[in-house]
C-alpha atoms as a PDB file:
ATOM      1  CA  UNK A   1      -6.946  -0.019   7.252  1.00  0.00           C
ATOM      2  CA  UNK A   2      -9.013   2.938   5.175  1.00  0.00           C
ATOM      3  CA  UNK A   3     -11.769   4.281   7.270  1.00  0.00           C
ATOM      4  CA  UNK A   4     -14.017   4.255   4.339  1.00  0.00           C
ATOM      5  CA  UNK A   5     -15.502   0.788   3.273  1.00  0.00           C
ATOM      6  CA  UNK A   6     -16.474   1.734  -0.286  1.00  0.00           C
ATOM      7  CA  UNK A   7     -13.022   1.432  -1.581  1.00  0.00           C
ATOM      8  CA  UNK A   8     -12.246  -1.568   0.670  1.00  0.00           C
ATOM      9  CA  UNK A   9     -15.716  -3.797  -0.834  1.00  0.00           C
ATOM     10  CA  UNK A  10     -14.476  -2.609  -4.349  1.00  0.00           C
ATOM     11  CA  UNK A  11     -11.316  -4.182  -4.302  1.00  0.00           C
ATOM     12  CA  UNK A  12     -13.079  -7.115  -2.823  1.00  0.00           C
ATOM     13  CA  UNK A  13     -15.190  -7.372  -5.726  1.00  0.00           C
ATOM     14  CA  UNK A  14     -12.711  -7.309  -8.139  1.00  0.00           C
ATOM     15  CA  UNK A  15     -10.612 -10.120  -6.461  1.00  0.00           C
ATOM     16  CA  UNK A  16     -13.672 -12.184  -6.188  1.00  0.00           C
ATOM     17  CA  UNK A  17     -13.724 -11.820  -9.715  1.00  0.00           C
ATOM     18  CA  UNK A  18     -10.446 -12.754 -10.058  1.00  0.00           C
ATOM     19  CA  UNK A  19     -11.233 -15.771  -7.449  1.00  0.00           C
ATOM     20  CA  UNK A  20     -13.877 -16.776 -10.000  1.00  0.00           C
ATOM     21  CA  UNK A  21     -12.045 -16.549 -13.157  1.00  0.00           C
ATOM     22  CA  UNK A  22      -9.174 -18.702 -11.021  1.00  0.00           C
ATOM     23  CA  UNK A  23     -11.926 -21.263 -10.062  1.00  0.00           C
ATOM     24  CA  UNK A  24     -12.921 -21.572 -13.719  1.00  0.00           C
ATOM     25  CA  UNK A  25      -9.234 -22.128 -15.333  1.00  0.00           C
ATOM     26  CA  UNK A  26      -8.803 -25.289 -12.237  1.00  0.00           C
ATOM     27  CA  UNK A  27     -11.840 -27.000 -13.567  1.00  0.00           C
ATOM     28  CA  UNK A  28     -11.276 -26.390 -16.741  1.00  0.00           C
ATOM     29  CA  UNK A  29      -7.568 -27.616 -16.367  1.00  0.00           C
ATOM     30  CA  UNK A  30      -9.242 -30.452 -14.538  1.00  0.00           C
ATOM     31  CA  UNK A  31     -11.074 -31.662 -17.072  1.00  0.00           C
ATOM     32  CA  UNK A  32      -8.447 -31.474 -19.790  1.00  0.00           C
ATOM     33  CA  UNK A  33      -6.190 -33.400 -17.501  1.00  0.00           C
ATOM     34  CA  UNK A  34      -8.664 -36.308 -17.583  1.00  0.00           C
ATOM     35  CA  UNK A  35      -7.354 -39.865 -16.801  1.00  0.00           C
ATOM     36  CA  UNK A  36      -3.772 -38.584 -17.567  1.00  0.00           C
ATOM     37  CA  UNK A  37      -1.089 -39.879 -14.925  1.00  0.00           C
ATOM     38  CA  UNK A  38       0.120 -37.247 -12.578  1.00  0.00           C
ATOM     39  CA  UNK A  39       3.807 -36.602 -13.854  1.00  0.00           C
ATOM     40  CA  UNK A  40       3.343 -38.690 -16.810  1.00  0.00           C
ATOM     41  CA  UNK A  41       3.794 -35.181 -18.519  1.00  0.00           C
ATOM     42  CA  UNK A  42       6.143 -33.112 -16.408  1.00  0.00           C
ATOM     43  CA  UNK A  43       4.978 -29.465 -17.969  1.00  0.00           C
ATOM     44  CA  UNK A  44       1.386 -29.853 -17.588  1.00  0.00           C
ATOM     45  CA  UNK A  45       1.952 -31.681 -14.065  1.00  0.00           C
ATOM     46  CA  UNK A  46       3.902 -28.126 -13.011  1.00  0.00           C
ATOM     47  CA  UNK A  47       1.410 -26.031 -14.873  1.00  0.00           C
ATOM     48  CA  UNK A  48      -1.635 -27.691 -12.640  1.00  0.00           C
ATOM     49  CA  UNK A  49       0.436 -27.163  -9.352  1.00  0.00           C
ATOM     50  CA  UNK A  50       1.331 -23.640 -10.048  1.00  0.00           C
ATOM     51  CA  UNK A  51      -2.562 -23.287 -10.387  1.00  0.00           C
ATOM     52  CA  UNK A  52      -3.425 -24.690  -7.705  1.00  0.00           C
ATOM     53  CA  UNK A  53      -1.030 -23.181  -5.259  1.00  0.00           C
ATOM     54  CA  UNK A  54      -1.858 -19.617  -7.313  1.00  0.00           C
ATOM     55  CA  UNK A  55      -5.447 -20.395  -6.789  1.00  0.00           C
ATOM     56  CA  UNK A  56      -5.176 -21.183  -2.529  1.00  0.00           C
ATOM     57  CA  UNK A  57      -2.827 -18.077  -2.393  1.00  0.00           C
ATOM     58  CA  UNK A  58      -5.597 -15.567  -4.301  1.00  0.00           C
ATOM     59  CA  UNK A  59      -8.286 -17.555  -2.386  1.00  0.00           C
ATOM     60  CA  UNK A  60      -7.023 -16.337   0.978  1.00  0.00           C
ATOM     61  CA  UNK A  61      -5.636 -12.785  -0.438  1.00  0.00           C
ATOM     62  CA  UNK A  62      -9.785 -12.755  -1.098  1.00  0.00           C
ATOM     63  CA  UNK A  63     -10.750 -13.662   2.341  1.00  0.00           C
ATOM     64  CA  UNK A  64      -8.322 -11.093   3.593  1.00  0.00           C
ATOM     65  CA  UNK A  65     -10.310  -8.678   2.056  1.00  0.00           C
ATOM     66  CA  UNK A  66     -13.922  -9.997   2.731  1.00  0.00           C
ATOM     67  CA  UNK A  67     -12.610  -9.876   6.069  1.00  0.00           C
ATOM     68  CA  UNK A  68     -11.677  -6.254   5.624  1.00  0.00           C
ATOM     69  CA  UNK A  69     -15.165  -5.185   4.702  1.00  0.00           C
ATOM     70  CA  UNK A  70     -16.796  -6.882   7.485  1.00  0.00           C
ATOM     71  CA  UNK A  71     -14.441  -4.972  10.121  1.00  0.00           C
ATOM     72  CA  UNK A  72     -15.056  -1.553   8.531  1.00  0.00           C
ATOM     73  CA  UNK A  73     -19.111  -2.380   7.887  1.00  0.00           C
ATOM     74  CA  UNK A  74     -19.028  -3.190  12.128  1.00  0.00           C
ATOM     75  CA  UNK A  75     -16.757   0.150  12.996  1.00  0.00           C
ATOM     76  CA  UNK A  76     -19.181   2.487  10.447  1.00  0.00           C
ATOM     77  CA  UNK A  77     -21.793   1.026  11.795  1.00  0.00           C
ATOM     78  CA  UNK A  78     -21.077   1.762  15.445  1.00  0.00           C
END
């Protein structure tokens, strides 16, 4: 862990972009799915599931990070 928390918050910035941009693409694949029948259309069932699960893996890769900040913001400030 980098004694400095200035790099640390920036690259939890950026993935909470990412996070957000993530976030978007599920509702907006979410609303293009509609009333359509899960597996009814293999591809776009697999393409929804890879979102998802690539959307709970960056989601905690995020809190990581948040969680990084906070320990070097409580050691700085010591």
């Amino acid at each position: 862990m980098p004694e400095d928390p200035e790099p640390a918050q920036n690259k939890f910035l950026s993935d909470f972009v990412v996070e957000a941009a993530l976030i978007v693409a599920v509702i907006m694949y979410l609303v293009v799915a509609g009333d359509q029948v899960v597996g009814d259309d293999l591809s776009f069932t697999v393409l929804g599931a890879g979102l998802m699960a690539l959307a709970t893996w960056w989601t905690l890769h995020t809190v990581r990070d948040g969680l990084e900040v906070i320990a070097l913001r409580l050691r700085h400030s010591k």
